[in-house]
C-alpha atoms as a PDB file:
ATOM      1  CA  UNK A   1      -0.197 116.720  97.736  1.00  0.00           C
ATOM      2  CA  UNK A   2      -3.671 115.890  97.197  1.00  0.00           C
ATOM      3  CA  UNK A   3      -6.210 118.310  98.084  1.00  0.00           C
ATOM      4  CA  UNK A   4      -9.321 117.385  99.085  1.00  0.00           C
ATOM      5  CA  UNK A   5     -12.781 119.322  97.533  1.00  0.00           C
ATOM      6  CA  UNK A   6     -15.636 118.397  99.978  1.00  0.00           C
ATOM      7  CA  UNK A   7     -19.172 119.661 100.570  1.00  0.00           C
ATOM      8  CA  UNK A   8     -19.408 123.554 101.506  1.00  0.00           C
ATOM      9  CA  UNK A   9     -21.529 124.843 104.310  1.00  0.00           C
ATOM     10  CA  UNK A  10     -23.088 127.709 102.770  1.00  0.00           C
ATOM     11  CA  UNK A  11     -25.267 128.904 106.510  1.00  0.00           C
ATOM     12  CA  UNK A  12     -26.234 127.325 109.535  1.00  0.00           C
ATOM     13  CA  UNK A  13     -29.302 125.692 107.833  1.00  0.00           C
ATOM     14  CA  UNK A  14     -27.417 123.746 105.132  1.00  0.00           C
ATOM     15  CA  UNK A  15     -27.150 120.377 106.781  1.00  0.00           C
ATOM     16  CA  UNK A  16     -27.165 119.128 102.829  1.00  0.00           C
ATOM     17  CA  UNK A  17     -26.862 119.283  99.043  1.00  0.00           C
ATOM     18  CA  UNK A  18     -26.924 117.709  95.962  1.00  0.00           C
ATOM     19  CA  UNK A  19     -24.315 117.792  93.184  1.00  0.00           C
ATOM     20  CA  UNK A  20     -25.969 119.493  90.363  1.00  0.00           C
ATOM     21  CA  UNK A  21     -23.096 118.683  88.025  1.00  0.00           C
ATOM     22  CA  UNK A  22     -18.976 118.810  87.020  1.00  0.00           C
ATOM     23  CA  UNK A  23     -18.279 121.806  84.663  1.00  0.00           C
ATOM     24  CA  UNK A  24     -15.081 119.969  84.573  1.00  0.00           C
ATOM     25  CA  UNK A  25     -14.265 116.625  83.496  1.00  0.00           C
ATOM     26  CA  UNK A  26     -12.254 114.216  85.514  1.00  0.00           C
ATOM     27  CA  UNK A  27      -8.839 114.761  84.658  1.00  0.00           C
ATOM     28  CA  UNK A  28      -8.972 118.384  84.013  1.00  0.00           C
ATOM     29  CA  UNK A  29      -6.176 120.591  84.400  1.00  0.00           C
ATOM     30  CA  UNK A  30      -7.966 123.189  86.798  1.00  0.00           C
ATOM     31  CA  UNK A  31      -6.899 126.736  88.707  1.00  0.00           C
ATOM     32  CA  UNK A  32      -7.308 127.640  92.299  1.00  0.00           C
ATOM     33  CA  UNK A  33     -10.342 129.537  92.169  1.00  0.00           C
ATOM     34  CA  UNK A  34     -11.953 128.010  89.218  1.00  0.00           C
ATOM     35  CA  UNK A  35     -15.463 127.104  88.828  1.00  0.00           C
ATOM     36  CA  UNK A  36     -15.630 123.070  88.455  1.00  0.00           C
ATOM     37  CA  UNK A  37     -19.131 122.036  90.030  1.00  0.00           C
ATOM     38  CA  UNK A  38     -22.735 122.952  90.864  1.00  0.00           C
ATOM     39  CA  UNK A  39     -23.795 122.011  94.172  1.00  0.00           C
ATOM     40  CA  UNK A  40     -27.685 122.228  94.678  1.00  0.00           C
ATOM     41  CA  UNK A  41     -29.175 123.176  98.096  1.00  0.00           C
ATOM     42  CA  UNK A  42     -33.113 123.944  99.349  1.00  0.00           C
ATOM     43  CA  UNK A  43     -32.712 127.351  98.624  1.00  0.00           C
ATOM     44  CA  UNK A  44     -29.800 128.111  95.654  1.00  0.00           C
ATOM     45  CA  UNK A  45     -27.442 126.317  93.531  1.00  0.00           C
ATOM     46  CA  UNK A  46     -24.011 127.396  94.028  1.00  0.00           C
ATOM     47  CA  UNK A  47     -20.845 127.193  92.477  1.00  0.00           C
ATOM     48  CA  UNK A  48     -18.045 125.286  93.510  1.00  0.00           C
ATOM     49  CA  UNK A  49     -14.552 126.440  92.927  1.00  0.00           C
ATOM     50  CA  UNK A  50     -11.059 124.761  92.499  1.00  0.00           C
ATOM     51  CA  UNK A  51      -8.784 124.698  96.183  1.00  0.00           C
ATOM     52  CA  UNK A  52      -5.846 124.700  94.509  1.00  0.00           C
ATOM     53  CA  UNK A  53      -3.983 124.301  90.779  1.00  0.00           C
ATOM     54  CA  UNK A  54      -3.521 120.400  89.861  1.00  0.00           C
ATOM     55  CA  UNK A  55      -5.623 118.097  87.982  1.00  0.00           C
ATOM     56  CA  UNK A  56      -9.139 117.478  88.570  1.00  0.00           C
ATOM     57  CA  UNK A  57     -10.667 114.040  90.200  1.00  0.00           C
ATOM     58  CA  UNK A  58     -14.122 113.403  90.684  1.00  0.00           C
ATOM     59  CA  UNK A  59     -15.304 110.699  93.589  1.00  0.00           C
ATOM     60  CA  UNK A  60     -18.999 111.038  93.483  1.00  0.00           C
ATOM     61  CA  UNK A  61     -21.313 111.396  90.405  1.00  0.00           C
ATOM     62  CA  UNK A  62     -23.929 114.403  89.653  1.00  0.00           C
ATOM     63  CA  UNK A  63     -27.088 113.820  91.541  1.00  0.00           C
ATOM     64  CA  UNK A  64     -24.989 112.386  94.664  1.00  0.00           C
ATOM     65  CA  UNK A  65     -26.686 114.148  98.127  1.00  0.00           C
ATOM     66  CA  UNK A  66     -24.302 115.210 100.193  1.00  0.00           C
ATOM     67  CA  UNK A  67     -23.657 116.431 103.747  1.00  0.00           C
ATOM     68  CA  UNK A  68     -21.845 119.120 104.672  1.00  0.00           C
ATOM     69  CA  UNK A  69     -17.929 118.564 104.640  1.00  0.00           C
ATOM     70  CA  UNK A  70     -18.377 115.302 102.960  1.00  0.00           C
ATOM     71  CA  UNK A  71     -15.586 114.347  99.728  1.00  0.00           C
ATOM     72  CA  UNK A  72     -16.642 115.375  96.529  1.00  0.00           C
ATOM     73  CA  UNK A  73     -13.350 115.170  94.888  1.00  0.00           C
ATOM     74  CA  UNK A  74      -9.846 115.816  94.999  1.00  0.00           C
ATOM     75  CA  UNK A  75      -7.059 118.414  92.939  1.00  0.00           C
ATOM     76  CA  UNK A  76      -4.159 116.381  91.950  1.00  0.00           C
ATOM     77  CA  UNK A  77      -0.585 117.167  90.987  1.00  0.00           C
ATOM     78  CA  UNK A  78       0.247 115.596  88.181  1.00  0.00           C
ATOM     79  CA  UNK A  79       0.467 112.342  88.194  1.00  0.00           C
ATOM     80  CA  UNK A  80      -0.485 111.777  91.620  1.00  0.00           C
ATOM     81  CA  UNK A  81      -2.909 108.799  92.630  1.00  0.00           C
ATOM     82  CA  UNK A  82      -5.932 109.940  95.361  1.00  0.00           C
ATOM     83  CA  UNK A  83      -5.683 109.022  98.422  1.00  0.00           C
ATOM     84  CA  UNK A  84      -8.289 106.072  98.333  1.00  0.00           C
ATOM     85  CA  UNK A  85      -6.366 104.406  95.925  1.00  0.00           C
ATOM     86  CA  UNK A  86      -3.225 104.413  97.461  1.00  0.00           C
ATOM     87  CA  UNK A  87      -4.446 103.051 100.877  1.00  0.00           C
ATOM     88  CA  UNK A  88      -3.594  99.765 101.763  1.00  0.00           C
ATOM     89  CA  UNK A  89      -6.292  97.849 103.912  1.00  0.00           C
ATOM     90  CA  UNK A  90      -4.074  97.804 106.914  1.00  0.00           C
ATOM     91  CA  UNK A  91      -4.061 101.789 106.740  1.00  0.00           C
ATOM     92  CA  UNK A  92      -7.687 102.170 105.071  1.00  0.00           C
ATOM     93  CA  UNK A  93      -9.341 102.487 108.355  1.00  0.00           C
ATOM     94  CA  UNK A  94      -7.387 105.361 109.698  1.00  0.00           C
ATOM     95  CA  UNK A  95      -7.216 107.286 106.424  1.00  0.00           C
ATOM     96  CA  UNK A  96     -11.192 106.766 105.371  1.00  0.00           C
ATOM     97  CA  UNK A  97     -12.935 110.160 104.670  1.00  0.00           C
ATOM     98  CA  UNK A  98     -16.742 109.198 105.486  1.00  0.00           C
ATOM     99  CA  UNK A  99     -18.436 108.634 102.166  1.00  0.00           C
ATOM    100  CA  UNK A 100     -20.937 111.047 100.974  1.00  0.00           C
ATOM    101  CA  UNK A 101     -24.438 109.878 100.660  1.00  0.00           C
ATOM    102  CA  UNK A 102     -24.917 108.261  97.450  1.00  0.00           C
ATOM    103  CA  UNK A 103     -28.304 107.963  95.281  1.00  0.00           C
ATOM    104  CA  UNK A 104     -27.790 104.290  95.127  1.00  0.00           C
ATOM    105  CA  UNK A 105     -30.898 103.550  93.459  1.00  0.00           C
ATOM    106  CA  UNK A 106     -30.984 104.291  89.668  1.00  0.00           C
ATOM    107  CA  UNK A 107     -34.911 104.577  89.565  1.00  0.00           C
ATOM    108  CA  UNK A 108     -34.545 106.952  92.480  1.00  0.00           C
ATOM    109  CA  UNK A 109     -36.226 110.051  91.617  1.00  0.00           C
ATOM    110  CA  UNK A 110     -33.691 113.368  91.521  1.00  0.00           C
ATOM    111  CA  UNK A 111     -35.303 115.717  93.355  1.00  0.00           C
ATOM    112  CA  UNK A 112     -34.161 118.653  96.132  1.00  0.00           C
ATOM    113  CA  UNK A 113     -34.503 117.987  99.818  1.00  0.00           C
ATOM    114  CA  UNK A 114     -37.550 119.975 100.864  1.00  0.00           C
ATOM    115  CA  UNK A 115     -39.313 118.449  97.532  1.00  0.00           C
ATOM    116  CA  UNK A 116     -38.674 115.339  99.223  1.00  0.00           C
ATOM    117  CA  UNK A 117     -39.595 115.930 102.439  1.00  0.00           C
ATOM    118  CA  UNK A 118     -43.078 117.880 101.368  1.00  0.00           C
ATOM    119  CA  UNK A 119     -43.899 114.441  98.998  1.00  0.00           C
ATOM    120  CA  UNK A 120     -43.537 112.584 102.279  1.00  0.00           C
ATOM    121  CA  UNK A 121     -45.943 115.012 103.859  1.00  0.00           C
ATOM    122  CA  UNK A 122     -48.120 115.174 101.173  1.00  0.00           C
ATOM    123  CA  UNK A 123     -47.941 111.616 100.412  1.00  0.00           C
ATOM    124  CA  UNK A 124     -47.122 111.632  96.870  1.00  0.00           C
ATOM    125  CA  UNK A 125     -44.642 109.490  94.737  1.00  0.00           C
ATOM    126  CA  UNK A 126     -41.844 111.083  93.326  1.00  0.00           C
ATOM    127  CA  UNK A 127     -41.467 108.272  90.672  1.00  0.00           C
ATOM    128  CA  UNK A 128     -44.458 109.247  88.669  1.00  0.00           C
ATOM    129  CA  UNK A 129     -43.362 113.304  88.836  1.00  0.00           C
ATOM    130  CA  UNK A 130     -41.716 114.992  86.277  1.00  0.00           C
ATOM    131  CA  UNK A 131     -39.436 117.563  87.452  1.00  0.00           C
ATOM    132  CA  UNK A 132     -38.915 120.916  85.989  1.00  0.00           C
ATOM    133  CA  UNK A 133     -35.786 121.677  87.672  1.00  0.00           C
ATOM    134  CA  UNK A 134     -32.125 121.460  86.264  1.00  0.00           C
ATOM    135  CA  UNK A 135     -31.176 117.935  84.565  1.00  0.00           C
ATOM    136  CA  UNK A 136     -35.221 117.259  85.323  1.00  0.00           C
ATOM    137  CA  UNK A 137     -34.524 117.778  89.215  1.00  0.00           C
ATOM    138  CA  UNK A 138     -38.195 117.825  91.134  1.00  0.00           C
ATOM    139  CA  UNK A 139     -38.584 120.692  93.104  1.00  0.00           C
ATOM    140  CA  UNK A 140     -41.489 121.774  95.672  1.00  0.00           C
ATOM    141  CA  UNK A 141     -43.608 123.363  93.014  1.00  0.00           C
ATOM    142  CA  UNK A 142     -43.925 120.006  91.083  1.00  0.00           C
ATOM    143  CA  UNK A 143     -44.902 118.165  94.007  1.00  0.00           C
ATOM    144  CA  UNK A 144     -47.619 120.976  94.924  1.00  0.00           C
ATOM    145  CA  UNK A 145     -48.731 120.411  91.507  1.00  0.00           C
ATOM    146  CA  UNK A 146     -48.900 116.774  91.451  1.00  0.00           C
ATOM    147  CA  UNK A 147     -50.454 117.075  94.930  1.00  0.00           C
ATOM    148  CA  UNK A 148     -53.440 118.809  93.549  1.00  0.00           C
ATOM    149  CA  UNK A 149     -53.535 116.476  90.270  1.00  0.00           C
ATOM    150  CA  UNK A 150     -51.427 118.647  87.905  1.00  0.00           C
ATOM    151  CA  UNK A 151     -49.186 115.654  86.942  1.00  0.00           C
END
């Protein structure tokens, strides 16, 4: 039986996150309990552990955003198909697991939510900042500093 790995709230003011990265690779054999993502949020980035023994399969890419309780993957037995692939498009309907926010936009700068939010307030463009963050992530500081002309 597939089992689903989906967005963790981690406190009443996570509404969101960001998947930092896999530590696993789709297809992985994996453990209950064992580390297989990063997951980004304002404040932390936390890890993300295995719900059960199976094999590993990934349904959104690093720097997806996320809301809480949104699909990030499943744990497979082996040789199991996920549930998206299975579903027919009579059934697809009633079976869909609301898709996770997605950075559609390959230009799309990666940066945190509050980053974002304080470039909107301080009106600056996240394309020309270079972040300093993890995997080049832009994070409040670097929009302070290109605020007051640092970058």
């Amino acid at each position: 039986m597939a089992h689903a790995i989906v967005m963790p709230s981690y406190g009443m003011y996570t509404a969101e996150g960001t998947l930092a990265q896999w530590l696993k690779p789709s297809g992985a054999r994996v453990v209950a309990g064992e580390v297989i993502a990063e997951i980004e949020t304002e404040k932390a980035i936390a890890e993300l552990t295995a719900p059960a023994d199976g094999i590993l399969h990934h349904v959104v890419v690093p720097g997806s955003l996320l809301q809480v309780e949104s699909l990030i993957g499943y744990v497979l037995a082996p040789g199991e198909l996920p549930p998206d692939a299975v579903a027919d498009d009579s059934t697809a309907a009633d079976t869909a697991v609301p898709a996770p926010l997605l950075l559609s936009d390959p230009d799309r700068a990666l940066a945190s939510p509050n980053a974002r939010r304080l470039a909107a307030e301080l009106g600056v463009d996240l394309a020309g900042i270079s972040g300093t963050g993890p995997g080049g992530r832009i994070g409040e500081d670097d929009v302070r500093s290109a605020s007051e002309g640092g970058q």
